[in-house]
C-alpha atoms as a PDB file:
ATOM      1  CA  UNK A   1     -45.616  38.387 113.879  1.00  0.00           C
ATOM      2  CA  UNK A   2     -46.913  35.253 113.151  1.00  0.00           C
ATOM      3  CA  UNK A   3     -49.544  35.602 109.703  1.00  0.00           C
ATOM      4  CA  UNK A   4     -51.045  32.167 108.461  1.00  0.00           C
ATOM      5  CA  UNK A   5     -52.600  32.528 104.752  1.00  0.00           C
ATOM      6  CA  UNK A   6     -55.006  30.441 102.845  1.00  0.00           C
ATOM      7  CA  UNK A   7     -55.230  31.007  99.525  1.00  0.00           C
ATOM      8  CA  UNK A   8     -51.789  31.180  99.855  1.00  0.00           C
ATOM      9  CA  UNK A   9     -51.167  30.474  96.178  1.00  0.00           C
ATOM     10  CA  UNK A  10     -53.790  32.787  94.554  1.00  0.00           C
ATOM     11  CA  UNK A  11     -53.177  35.470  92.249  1.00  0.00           C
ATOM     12  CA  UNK A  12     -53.412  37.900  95.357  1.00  0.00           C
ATOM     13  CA  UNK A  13     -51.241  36.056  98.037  1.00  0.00           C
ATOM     14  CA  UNK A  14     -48.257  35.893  95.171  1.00  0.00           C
ATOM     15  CA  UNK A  15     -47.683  38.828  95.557  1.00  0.00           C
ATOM     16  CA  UNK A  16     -48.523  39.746  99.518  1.00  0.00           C
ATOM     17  CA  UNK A  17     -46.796  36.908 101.347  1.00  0.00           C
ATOM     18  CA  UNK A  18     -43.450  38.307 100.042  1.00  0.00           C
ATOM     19  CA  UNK A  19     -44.836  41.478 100.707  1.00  0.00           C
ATOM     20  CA  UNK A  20     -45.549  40.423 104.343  1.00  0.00           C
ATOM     21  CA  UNK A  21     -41.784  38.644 104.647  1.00  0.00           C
ATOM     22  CA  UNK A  22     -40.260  41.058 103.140  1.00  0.00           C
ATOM     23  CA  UNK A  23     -41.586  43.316 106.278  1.00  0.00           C
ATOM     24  CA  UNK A  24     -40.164  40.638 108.579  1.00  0.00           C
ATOM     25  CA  UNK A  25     -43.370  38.520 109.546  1.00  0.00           C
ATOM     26  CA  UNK A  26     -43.140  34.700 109.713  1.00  0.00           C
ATOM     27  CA  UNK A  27     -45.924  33.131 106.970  1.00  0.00           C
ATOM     28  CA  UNK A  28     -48.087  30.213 107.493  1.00  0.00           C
ATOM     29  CA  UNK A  29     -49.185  29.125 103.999  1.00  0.00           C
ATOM     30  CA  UNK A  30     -52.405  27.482 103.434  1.00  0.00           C
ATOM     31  CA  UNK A  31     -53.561  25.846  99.972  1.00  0.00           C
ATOM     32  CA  UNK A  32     -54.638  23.216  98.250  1.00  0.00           C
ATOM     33  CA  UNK A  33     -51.841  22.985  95.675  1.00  0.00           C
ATOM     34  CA  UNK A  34     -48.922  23.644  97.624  1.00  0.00           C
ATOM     35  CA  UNK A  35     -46.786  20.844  99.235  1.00  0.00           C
ATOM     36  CA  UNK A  36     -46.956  20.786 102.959  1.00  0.00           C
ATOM     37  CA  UNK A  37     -44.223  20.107 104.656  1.00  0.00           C
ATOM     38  CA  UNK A  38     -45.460  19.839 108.666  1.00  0.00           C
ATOM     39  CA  UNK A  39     -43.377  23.340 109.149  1.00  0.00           C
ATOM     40  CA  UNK A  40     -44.564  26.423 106.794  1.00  0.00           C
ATOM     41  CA  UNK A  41     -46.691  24.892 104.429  1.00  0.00           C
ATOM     42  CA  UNK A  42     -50.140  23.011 105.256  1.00  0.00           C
ATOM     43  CA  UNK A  43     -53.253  21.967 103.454  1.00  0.00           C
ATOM     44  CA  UNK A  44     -56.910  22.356 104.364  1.00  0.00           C
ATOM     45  CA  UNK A  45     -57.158  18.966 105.951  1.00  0.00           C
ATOM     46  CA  UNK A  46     -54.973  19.870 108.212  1.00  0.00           C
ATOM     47  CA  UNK A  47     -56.237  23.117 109.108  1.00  0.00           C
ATOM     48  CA  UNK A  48     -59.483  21.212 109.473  1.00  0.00           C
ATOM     49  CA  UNK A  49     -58.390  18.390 111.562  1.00  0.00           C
ATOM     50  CA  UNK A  50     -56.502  21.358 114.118  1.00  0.00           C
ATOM     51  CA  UNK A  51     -53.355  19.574 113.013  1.00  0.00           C
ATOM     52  CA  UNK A  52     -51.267  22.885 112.683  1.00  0.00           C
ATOM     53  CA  UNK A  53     -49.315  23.423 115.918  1.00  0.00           C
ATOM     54  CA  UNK A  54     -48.513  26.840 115.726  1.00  0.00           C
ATOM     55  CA  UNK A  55     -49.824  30.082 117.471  1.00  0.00           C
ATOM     56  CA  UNK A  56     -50.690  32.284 115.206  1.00  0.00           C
ATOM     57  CA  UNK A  57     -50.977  36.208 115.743  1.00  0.00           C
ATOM     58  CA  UNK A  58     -53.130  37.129 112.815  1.00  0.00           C
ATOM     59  CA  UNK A  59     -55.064  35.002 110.244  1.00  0.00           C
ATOM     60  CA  UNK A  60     -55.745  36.641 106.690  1.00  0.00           C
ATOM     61  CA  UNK A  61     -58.348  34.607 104.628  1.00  0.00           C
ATOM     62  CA  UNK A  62     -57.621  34.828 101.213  1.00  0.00           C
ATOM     63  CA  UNK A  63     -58.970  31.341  99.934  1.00  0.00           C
ATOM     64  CA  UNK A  64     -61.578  31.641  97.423  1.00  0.00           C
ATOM     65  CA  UNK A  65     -63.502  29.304  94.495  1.00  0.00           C
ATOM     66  CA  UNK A  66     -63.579  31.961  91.186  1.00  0.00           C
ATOM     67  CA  UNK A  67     -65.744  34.995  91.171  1.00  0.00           C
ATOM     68  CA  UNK A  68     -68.100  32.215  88.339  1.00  0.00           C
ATOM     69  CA  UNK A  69     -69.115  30.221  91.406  1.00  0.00           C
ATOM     70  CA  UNK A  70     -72.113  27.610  90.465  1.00  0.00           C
ATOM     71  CA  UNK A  71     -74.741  27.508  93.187  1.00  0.00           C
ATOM     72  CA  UNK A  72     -73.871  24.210  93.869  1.00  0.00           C
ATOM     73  CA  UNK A  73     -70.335  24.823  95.005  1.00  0.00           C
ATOM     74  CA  UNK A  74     -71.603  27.781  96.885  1.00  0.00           C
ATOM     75  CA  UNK A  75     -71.650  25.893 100.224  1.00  0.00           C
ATOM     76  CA  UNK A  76     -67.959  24.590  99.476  1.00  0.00           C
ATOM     77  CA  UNK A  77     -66.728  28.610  99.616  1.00  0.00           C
ATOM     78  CA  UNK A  78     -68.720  29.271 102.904  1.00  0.00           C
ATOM     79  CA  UNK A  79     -67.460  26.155 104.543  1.00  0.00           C
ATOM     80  CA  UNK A  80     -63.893  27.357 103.662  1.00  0.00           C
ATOM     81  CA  UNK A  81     -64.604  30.411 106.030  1.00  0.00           C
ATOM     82  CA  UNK A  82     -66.494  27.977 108.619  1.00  0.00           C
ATOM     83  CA  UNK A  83     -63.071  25.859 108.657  1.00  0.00           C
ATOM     84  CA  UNK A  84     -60.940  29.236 109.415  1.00  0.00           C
ATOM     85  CA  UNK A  85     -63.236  30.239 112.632  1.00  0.00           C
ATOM     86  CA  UNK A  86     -62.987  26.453 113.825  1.00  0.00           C
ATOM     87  CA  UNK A  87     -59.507  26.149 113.703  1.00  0.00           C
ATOM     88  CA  UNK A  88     -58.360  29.792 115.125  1.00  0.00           C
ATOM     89  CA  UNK A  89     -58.512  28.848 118.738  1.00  0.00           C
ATOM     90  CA  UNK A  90     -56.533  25.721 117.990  1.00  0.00           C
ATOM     91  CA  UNK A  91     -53.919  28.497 116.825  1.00  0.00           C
ATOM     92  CA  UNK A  92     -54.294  30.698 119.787  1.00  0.00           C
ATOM     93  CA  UNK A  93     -55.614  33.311 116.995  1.00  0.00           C
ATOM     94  CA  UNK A  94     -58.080  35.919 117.706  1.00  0.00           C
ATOM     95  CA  UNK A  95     -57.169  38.735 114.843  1.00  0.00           C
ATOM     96  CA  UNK A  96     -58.734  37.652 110.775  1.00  0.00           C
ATOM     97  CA  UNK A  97     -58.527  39.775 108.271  1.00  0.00           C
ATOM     98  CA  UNK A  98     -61.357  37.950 105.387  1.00  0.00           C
ATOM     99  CA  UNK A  99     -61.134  39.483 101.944  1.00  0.00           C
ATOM    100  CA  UNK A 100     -64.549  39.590 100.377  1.00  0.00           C
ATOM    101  CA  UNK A 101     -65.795  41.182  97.321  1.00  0.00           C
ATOM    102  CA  UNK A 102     -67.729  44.015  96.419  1.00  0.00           C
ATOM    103  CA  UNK A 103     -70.262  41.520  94.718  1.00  0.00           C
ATOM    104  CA  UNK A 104     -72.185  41.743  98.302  1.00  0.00           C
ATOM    105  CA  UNK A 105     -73.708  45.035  97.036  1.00  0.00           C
ATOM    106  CA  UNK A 106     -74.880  43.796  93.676  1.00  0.00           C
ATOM    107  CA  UNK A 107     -73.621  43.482  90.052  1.00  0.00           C
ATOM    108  CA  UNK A 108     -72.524  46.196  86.858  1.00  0.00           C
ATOM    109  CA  UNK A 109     -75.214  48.282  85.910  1.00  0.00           C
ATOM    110  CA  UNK A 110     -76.530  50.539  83.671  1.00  0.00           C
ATOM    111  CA  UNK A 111     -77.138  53.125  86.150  1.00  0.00           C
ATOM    112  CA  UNK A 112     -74.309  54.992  88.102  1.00  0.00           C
ATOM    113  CA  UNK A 113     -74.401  54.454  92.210  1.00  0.00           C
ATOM    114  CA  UNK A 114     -71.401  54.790  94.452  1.00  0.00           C
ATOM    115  CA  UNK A 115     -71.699  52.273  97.014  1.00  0.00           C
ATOM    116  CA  UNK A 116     -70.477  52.292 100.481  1.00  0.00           C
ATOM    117  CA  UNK A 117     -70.142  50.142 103.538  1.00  0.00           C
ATOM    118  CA  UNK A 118     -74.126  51.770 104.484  1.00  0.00           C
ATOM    119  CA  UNK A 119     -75.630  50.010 101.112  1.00  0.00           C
ATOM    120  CA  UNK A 120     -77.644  47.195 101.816  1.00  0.00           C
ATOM    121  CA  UNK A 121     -76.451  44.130 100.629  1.00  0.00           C
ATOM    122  CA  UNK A 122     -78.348  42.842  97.399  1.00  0.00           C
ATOM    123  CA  UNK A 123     -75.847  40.193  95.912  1.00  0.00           C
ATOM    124  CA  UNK A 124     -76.956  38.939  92.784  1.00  0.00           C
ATOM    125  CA  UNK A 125     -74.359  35.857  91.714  1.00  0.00           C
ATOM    126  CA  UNK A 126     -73.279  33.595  93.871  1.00  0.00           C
ATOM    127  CA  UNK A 127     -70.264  34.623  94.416  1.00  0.00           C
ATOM    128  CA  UNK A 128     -71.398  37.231  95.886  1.00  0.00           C
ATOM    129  CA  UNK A 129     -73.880  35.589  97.887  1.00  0.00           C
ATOM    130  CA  UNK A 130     -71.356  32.869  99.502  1.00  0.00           C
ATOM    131  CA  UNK A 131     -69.053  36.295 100.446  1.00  0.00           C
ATOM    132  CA  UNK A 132     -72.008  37.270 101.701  1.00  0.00           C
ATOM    133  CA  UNK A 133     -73.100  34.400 104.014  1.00  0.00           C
ATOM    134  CA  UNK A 134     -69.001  34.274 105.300  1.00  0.00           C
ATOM    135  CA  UNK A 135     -69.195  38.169 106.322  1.00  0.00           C
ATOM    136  CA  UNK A 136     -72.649  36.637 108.266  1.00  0.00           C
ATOM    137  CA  UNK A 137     -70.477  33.895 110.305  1.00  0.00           C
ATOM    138  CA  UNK A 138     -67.236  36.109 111.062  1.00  0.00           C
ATOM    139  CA  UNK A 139     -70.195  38.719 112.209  1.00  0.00           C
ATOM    140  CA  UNK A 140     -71.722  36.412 114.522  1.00  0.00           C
ATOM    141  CA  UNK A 141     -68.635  34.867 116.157  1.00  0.00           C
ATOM    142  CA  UNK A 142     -67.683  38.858 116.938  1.00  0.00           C
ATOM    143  CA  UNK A 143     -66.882  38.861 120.132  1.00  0.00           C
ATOM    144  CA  UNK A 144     -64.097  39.417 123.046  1.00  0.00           C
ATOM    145  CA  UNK A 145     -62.145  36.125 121.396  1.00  0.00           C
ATOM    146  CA  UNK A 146     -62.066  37.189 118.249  1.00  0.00           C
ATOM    147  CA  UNK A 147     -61.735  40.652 116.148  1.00  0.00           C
ATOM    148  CA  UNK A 148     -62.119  40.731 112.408  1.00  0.00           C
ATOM    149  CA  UNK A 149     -61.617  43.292 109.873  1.00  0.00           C
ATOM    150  CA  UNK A 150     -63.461  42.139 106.154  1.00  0.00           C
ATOM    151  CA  UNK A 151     -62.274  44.161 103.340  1.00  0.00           C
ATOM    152  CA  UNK A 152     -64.685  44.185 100.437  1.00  0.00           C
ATOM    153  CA  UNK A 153     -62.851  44.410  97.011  1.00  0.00           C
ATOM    154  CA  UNK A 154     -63.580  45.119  93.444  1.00  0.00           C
ATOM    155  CA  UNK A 155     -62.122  43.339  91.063  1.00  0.00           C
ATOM    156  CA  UNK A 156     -58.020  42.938  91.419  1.00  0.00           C
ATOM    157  CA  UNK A 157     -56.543  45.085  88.398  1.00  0.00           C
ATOM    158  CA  UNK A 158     -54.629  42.196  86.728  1.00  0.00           C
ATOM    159  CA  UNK A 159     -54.840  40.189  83.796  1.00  0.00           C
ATOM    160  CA  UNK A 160     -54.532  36.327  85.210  1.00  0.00           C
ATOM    161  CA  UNK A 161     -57.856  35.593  86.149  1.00  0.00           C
ATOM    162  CA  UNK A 162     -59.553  35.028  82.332  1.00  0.00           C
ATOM    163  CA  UNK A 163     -62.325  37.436  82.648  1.00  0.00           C
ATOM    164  CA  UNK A 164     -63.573  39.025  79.420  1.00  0.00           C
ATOM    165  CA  UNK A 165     -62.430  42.392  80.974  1.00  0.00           C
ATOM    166  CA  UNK A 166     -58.486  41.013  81.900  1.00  0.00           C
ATOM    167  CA  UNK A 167     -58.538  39.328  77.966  1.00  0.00           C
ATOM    168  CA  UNK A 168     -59.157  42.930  76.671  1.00  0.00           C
ATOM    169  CA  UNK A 169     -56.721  44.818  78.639  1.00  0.00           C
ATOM    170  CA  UNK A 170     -54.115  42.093  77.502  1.00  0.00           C
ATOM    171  CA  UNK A 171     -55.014  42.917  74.225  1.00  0.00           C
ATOM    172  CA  UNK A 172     -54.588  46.859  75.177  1.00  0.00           C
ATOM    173  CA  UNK A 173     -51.034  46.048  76.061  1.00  0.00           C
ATOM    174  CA  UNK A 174     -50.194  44.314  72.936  1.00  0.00           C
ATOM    175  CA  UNK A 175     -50.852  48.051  71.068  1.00  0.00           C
ATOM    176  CA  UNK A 176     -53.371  46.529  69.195  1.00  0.00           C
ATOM    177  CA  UNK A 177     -56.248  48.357  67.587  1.00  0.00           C
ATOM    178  CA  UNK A 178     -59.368  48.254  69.828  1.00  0.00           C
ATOM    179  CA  UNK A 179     -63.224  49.149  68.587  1.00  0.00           C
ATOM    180  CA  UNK A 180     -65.598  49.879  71.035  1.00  0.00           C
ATOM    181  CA  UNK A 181     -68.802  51.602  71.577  1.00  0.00           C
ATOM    182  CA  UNK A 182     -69.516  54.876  72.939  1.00  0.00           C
ATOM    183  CA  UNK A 183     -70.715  53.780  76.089  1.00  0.00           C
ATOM    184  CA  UNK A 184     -66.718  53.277  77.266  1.00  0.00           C
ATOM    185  CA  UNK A 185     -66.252  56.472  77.291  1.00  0.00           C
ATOM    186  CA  UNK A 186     -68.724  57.650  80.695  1.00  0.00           C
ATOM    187  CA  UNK A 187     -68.930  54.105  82.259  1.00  0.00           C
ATOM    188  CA  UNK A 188     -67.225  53.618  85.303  1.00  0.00           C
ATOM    189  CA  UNK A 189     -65.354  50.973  86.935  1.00  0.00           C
ATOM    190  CA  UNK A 190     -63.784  50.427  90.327  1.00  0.00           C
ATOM    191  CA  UNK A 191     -60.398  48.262  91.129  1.00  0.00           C
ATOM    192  CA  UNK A 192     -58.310  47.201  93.961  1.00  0.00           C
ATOM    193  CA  UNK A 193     -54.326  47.236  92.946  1.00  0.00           C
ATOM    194  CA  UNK A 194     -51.968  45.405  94.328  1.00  0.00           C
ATOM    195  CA  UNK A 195     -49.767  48.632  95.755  1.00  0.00           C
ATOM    196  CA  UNK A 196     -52.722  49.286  97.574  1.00  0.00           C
ATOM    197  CA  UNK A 197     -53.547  46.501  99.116  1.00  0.00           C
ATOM    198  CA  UNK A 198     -49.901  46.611 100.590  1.00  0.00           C
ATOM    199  CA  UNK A 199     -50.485  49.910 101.781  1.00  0.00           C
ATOM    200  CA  UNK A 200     -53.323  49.399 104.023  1.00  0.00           C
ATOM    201  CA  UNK A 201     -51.881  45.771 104.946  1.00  0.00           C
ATOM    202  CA  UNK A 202     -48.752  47.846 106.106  1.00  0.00           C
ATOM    203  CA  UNK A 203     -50.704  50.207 108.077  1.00  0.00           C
ATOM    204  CA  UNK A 204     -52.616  47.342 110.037  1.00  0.00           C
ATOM    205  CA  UNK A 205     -49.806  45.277 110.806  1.00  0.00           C
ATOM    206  CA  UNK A 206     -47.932  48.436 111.626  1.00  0.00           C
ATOM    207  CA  UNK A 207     -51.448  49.027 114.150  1.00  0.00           C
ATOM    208  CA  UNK A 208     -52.137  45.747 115.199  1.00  0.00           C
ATOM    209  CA  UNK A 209     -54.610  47.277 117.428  1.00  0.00           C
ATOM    210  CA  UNK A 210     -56.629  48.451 114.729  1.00  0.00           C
ATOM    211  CA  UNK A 211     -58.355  45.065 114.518  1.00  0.00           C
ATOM    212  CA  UNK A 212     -61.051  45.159 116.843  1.00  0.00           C
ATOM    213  CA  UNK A 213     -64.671  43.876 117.460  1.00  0.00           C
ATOM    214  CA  UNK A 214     -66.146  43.219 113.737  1.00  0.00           C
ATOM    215  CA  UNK A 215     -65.334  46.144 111.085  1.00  0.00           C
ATOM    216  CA  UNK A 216     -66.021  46.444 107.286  1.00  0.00           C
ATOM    217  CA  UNK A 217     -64.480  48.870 104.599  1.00  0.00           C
ATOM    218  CA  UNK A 218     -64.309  48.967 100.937  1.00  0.00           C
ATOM    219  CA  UNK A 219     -61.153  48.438  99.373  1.00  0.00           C
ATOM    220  CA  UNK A 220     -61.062  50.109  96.260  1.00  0.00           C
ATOM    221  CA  UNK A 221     -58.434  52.347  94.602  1.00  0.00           C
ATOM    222  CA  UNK A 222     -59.233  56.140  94.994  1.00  0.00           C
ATOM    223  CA  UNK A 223     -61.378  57.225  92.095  1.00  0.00           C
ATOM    224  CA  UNK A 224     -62.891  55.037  89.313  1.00  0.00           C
ATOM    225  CA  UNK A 225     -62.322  54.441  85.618  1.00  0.00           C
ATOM    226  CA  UNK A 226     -64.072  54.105  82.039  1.00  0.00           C
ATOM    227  CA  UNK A 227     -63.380  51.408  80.578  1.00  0.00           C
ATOM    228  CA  UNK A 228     -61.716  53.575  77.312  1.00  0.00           C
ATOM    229  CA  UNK A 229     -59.491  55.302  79.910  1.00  0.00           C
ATOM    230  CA  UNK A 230     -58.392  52.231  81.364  1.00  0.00           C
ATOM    231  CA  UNK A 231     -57.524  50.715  78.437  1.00  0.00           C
ATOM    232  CA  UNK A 232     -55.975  53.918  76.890  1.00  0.00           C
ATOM    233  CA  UNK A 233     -53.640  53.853  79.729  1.00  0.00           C
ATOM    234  CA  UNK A 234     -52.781  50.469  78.662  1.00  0.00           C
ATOM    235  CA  UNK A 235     -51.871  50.793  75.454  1.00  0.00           C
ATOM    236  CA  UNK A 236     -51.230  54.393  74.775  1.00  0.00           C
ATOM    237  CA  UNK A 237     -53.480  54.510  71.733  1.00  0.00           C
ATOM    238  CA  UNK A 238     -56.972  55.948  71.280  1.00  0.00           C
ATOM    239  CA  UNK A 239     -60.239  53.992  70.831  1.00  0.00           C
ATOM    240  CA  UNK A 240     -62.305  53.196  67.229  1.00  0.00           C
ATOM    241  CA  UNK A 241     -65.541  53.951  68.360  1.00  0.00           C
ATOM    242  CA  UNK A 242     -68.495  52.269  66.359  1.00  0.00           C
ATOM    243  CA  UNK A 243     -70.868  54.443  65.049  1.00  0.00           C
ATOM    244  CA  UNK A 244     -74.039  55.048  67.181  1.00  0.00           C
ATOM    245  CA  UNK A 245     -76.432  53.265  65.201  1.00  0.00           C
ATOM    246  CA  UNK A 246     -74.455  49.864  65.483  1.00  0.00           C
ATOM    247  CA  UNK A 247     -74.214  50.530  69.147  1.00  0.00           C
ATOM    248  CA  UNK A 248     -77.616  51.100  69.465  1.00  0.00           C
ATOM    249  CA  UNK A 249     -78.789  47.931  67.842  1.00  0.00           C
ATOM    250  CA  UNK A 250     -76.209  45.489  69.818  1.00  0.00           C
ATOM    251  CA  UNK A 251     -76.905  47.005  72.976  1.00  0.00           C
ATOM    252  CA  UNK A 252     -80.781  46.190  72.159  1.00  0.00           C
ATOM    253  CA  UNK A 253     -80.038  42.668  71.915  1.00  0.00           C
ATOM    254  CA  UNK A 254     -81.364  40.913  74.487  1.00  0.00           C
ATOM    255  CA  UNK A 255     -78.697  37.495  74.929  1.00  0.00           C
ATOM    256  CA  UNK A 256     -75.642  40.226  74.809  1.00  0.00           C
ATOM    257  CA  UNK A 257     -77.116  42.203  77.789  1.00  0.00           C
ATOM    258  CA  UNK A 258     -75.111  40.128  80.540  1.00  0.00           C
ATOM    259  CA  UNK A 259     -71.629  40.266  78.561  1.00  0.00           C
ATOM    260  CA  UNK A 260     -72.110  43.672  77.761  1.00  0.00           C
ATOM    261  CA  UNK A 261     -72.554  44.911  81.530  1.00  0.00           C
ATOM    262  CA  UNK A 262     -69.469  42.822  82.318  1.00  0.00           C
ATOM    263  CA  UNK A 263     -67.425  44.900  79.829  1.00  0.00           C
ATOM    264  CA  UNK A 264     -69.370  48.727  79.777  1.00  0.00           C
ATOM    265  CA  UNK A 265     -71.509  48.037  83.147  1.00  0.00           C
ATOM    266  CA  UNK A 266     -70.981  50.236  86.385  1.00  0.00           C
ATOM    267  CA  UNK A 267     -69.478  49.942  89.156  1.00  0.00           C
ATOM    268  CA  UNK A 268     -68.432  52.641  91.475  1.00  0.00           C
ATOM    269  CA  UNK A 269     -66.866  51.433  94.874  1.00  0.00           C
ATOM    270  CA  UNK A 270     -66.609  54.023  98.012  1.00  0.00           C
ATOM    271  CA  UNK A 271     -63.631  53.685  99.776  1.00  0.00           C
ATOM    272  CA  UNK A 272     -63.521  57.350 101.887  1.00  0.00           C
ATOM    273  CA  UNK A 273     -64.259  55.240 104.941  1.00  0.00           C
ATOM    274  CA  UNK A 274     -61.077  53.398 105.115  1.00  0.00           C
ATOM    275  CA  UNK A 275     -59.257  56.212 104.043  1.00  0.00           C
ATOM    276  CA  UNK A 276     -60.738  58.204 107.005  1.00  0.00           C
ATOM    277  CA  UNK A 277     -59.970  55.387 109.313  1.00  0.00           C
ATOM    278  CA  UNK A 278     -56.885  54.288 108.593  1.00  0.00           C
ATOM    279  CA  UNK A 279     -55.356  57.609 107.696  1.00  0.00           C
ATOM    280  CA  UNK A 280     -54.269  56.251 104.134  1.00  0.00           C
ATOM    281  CA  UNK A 281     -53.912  58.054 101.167  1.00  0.00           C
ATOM    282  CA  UNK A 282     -54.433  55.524  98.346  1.00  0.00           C
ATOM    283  CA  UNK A 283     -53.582  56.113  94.581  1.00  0.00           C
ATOM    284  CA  UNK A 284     -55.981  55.901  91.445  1.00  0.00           C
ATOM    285  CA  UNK A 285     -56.368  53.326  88.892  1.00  0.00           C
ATOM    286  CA  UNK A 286     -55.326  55.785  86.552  1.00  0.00           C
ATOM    287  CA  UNK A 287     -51.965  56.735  88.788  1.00  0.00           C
ATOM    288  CA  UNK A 288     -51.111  53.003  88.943  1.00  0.00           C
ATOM    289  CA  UNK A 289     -51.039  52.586  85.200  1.00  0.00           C
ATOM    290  CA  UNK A 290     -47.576  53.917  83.858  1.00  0.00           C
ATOM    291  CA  UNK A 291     -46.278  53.240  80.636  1.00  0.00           C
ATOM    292  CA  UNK A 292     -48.663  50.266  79.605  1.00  0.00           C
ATOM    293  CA  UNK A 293     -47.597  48.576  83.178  1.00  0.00           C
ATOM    294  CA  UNK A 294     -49.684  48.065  86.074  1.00  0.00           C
ATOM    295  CA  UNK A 295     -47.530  48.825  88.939  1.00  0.00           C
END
């Protein structure tokens, strides 16, 4: 199988193009910081200008601005998905697979909901927004030339994107000491992992037929986490907790609210509908986490 990728040197794609050649398919790499060379490797303008001469069996969109997306560059992100649905017929393609992001349902909060694919969609950043209006266009071009899965993912359980969140889990690792508040211990988080992403990439290109008309699942690993678990598993040491009394005057004040959510927020994603679907059994946060190492 033919697979072209944008994105194609993103923190996710690293990993899942090998992935993908390792299982024998031929990749098409798409990016903005890779050299192209006219034969495996092209860039944007050429995907734009219908300058890529190959026919293509599947296209996975990957490409992506940063989950901090300013409104301003929100149009940029959407035209990145309007380029993909141009260009497909050029390629003979009429299978995408677009990865969105949980972010279409909303933002960490104090109060505990499990969302799935029925929520309505109440982005509040625009990040989530632009993934948003991109699920919209691949929607509307549904139709007998072209079948689209979107998978809608938490966030990826690394530490290379900068976040707050992947800054503290790198200092988990190190074994340092960590003090926290109270509320880490019953908030919880969902993730995506890497292993199972290649699971249910396995399955599809192992069912090829799978992709068909316009479906949309979570993609979440099974079961979330607190944020004290997490980063227990991490680095094998217990939490300081600060006494209630501190945590009850920091959490009052009003310009820490938004970091605050981003660290002890929740954020519970649903993912039973894929499993059902595909017939996947995928593992837990906590089950990728061995010995301090996300595997």
């Amino acid at each position: 199988m033919i697979i072209a990728v944008t994105g194609s040197n993103g923190a996710i794609a690293k990993k899942l193009i090998p992935f993908l050649e390792n299982c024998g398919h031929e990749i098409i790499k798409i990016s903005t910081s890779l050299t192209p060379n006219s034969q495996s490797t092209f860039s944007y303008k050429e995907l734009q200008s219908q300058n890529i001469l190959k026919k293509v069996d599947l296209f996975i969109h990957l490409a992506s601005f940063n989950s901090n997306l300013k409104k301003d560059s929100m149009e940029e992100e959407v035209d990145l998905t309007r380029i993909v649905l141009a260009s497909m017929p050029a390629m003979h393609c009429s299978k995408l697979i677009f990865f969105s992001s949980c972010k279409v349902y909303g933002d960490n909060d104090t109060t505990l909901v499990s969302y799935d694919e029925t929520h309505l969609a109440n982005p509040v950043c625009m990040y989530g927004k632009a993934k948003l209006e991109c699920e919209s266009l691949i929607a509307d071009q549904a139709n007998s030339n072209l079948s689209s899965i979107i998978f809608r993912l938490p966030p990826v359980l690394n530490e290379s994107n900068g976040s707050n969140l992947a800054k503290l889990m790198m200092f988990a690792r190190k074994k340092n000491p960590i003090l926290s508040f109270a509320e880490g211990e019953t908030n919880q988080r969902s993730f995506i992992s890497f292993n199972n992403i290649e699971l249910v990439m396995k399955y599809i290109l192992d069912n090829p037929s799978f992709i068909q008309d316009s479906q949309v699942f979570n993609l979440a690993d099974d079961s979330s986490i607190s944020l004290h678990d997490l980063l227990r598993a991490l680095s094998g040491k217990d939490i300081y907790i600060a006494p209630k009394m501190i945590s009850r005057l920091v959490f009052r004040a009003p310009f820490l609210k938004h970091f605050l959510l981003k660290l002890y927020g929740n954020f519970v994603i649903d993912n039973s509908k894929l499993q059902n679907e595909m017939d996947v059994k995928l593992a837990s946060t906590r089950q990728l986490l061995v010995n301090g190492e996300i595997i």
